[in-house]
C-alpha atoms as a PDB file:
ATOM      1  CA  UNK A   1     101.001  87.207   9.025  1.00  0.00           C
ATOM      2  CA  UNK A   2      99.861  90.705   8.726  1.00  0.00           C
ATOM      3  CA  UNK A   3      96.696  89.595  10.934  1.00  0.00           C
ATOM      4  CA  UNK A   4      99.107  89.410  13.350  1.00  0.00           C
ATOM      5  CA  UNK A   5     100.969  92.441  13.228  1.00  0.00           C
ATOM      6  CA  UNK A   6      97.822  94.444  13.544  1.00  0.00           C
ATOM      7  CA  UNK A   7      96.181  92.184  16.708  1.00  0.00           C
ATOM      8  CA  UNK A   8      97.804  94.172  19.410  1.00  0.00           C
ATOM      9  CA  UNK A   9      96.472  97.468  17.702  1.00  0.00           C
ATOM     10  CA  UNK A  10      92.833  96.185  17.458  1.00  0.00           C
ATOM     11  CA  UNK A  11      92.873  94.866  20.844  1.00  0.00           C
ATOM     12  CA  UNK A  12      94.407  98.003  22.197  1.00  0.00           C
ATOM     13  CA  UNK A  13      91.378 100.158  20.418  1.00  0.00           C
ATOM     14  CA  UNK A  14      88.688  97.819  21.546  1.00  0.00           C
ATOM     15  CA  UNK A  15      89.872  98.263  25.331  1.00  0.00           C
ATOM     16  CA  UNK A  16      88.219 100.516  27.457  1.00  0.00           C
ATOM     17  CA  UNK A  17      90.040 103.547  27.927  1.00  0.00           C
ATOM     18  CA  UNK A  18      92.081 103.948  31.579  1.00  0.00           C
ATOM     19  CA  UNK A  19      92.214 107.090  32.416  1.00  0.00           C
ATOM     20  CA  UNK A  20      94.351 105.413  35.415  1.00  0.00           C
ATOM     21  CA  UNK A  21      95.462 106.112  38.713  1.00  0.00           C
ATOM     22  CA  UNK A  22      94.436 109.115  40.648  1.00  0.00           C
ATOM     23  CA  UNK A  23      95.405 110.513  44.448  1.00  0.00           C
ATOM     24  CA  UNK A  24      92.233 113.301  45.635  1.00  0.00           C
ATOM     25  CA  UNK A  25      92.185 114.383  48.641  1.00  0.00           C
ATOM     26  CA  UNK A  26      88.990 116.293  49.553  1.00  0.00           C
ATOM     27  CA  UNK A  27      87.598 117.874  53.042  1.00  0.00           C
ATOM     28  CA  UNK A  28      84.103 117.712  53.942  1.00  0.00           C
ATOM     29  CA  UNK A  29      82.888 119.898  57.086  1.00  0.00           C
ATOM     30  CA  UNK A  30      79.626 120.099  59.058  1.00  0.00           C
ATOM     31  CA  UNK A  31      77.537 122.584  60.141  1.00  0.00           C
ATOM     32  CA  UNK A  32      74.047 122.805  61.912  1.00  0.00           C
ATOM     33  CA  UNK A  33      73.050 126.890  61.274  1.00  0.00           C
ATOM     34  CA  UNK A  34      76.282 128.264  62.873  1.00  0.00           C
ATOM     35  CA  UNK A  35      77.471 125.321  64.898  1.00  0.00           C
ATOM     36  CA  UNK A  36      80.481 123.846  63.265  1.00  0.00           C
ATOM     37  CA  UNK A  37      80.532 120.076  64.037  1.00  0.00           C
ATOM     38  CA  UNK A  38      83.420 118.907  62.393  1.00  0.00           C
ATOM     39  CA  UNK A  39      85.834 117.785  59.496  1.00  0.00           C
ATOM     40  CA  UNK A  40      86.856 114.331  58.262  1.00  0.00           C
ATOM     41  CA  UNK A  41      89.020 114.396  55.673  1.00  0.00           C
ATOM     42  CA  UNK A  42      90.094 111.580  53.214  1.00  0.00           C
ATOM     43  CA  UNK A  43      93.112 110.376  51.889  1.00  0.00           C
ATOM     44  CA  UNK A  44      92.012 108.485  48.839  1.00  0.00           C
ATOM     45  CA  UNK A  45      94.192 106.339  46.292  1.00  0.00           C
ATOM     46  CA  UNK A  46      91.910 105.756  43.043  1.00  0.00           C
ATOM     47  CA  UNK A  47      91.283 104.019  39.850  1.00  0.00           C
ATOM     48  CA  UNK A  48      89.316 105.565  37.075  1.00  0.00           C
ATOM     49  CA  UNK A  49      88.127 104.467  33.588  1.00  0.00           C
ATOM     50  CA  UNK A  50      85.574 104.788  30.766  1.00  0.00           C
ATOM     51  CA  UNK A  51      83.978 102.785  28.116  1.00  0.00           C
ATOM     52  CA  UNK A  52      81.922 104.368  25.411  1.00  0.00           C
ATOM     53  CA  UNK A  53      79.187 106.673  27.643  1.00  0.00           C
ATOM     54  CA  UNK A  54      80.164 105.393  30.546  1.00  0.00           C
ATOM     55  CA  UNK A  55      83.234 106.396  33.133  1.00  0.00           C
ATOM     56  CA  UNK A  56      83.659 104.651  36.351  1.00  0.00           C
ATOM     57  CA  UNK A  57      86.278 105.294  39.757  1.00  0.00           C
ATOM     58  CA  UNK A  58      87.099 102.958  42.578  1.00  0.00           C
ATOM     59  CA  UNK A  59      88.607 104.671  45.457  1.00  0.00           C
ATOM     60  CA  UNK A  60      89.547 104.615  49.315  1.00  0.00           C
ATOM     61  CA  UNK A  61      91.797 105.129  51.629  1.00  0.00           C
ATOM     62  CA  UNK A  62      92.416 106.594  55.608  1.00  0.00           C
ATOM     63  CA  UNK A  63      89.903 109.065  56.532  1.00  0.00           C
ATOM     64  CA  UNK A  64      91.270 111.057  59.813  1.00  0.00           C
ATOM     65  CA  UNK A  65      87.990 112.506  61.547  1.00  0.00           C
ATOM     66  CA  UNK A  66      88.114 115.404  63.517  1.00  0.00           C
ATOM     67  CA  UNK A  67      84.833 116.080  65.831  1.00  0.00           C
ATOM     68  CA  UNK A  68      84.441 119.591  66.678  1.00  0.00           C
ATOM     69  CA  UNK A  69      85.994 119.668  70.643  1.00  0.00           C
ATOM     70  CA  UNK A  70      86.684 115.418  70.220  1.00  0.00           C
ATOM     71  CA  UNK A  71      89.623 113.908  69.870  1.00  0.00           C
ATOM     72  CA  UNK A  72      90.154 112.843  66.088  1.00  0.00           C
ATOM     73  CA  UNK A  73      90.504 109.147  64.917  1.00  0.00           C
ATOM     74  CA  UNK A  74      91.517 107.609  61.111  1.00  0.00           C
ATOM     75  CA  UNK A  75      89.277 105.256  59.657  1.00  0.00           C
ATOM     76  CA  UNK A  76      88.858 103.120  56.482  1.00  0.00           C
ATOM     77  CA  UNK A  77      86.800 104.935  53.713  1.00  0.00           C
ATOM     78  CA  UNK A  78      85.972 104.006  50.322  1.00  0.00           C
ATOM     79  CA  UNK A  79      83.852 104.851  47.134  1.00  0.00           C
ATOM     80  CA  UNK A  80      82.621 103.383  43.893  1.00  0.00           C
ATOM     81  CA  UNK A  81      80.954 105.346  41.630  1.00  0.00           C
ATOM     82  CA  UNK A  82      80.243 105.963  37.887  1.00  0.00           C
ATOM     83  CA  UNK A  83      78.712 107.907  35.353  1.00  0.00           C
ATOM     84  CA  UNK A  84      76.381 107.204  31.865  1.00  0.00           C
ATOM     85  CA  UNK A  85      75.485 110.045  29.084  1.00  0.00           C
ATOM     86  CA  UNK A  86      72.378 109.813  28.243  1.00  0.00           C
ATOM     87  CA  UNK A  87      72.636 112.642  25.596  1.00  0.00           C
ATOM     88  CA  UNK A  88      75.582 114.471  24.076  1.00  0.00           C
ATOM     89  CA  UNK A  89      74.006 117.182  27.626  1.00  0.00           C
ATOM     90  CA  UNK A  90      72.450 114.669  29.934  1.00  0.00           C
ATOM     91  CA  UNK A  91      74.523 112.254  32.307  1.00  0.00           C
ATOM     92  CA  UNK A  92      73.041 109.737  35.113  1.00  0.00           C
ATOM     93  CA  UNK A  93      75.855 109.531  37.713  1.00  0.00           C
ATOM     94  CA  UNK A  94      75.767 107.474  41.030  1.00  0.00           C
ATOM     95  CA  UNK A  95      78.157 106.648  44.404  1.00  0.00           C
ATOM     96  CA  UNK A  96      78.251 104.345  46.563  1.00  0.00           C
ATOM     97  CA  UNK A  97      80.277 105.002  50.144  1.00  0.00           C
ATOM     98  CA  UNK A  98      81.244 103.015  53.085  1.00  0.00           C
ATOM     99  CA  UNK A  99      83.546 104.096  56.121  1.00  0.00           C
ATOM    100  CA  UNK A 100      84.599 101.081  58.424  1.00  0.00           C
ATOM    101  CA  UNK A 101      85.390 101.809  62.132  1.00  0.00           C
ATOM    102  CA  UNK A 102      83.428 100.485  64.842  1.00  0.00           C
ATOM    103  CA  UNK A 103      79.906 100.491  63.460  1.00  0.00           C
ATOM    104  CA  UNK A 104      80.107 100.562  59.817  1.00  0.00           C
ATOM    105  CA  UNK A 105      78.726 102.821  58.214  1.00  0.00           C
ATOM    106  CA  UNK A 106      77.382 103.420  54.257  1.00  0.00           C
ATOM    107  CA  UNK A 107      76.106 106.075  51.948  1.00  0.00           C
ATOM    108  CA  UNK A 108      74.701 106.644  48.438  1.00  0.00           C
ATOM    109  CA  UNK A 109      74.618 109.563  45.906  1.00  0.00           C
ATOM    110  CA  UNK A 110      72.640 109.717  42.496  1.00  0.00           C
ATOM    111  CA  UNK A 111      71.804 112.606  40.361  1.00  0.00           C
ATOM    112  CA  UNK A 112      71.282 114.097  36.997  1.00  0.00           C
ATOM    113  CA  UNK A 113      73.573 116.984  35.221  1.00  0.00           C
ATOM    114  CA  UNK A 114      72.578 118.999  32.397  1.00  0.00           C
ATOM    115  CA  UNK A 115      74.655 120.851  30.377  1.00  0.00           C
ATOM    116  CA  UNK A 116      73.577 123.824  28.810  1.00  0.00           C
END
């Protein structure tokens, strides 16, 4: 009987932990030297999580693109990412992106932070 009063609380502890659900909405502009060529900005619904060293996010969302002197369009955006420590000051992290409009397009990230 007590095994099963205390299930729920070992199952609980053994889950990952959800950080949960996130809203970020984040601006990216170009520029080549002085010459502004525009701003998409996304409108992202997310999912985050982690598991021992590792943290993970799933998000996406309408994008509205705005071409310098265009007119602007919304498209579907989306990215996948995560993270793994590799020391209590090193971390491996990674994205994967994809915006879908008339010729679909995809994009990676990966990098290395140190803390000091």
């Amino acid at each position: 009987m007590k095994f099963l009063a205390i299930l729920p609380a070992t199952l609980i502890a053994a889950a990952p932990a959800m950080a949960g659900p996130y809203v970020n909405v984040e601006a990216n502009s170009g520029f080549t030297g002085s010459d502004y060529s525009g701003t998409s900005t996304d409108f992202h619904v997310g999912v985050e999580g982690t598991s021992g060293v590792a943290g993970w996010y799933i998000q996406g969302g309408p994008t509205y693109v705005s071409p310098d002197g265009a007119v602007g369009e919304t498209i579907a955006t989306g990215k996948l990412g995560g993270s793994v420590a590799a020391s209590d000051k090193l971390s491996v992290y990674g994205e994967i992106s994809a915006a879908f409009d008339s010729v679909n397009s995809y994009g990676t990230k990966a990098g290395v932070k140190y803390k000091f």
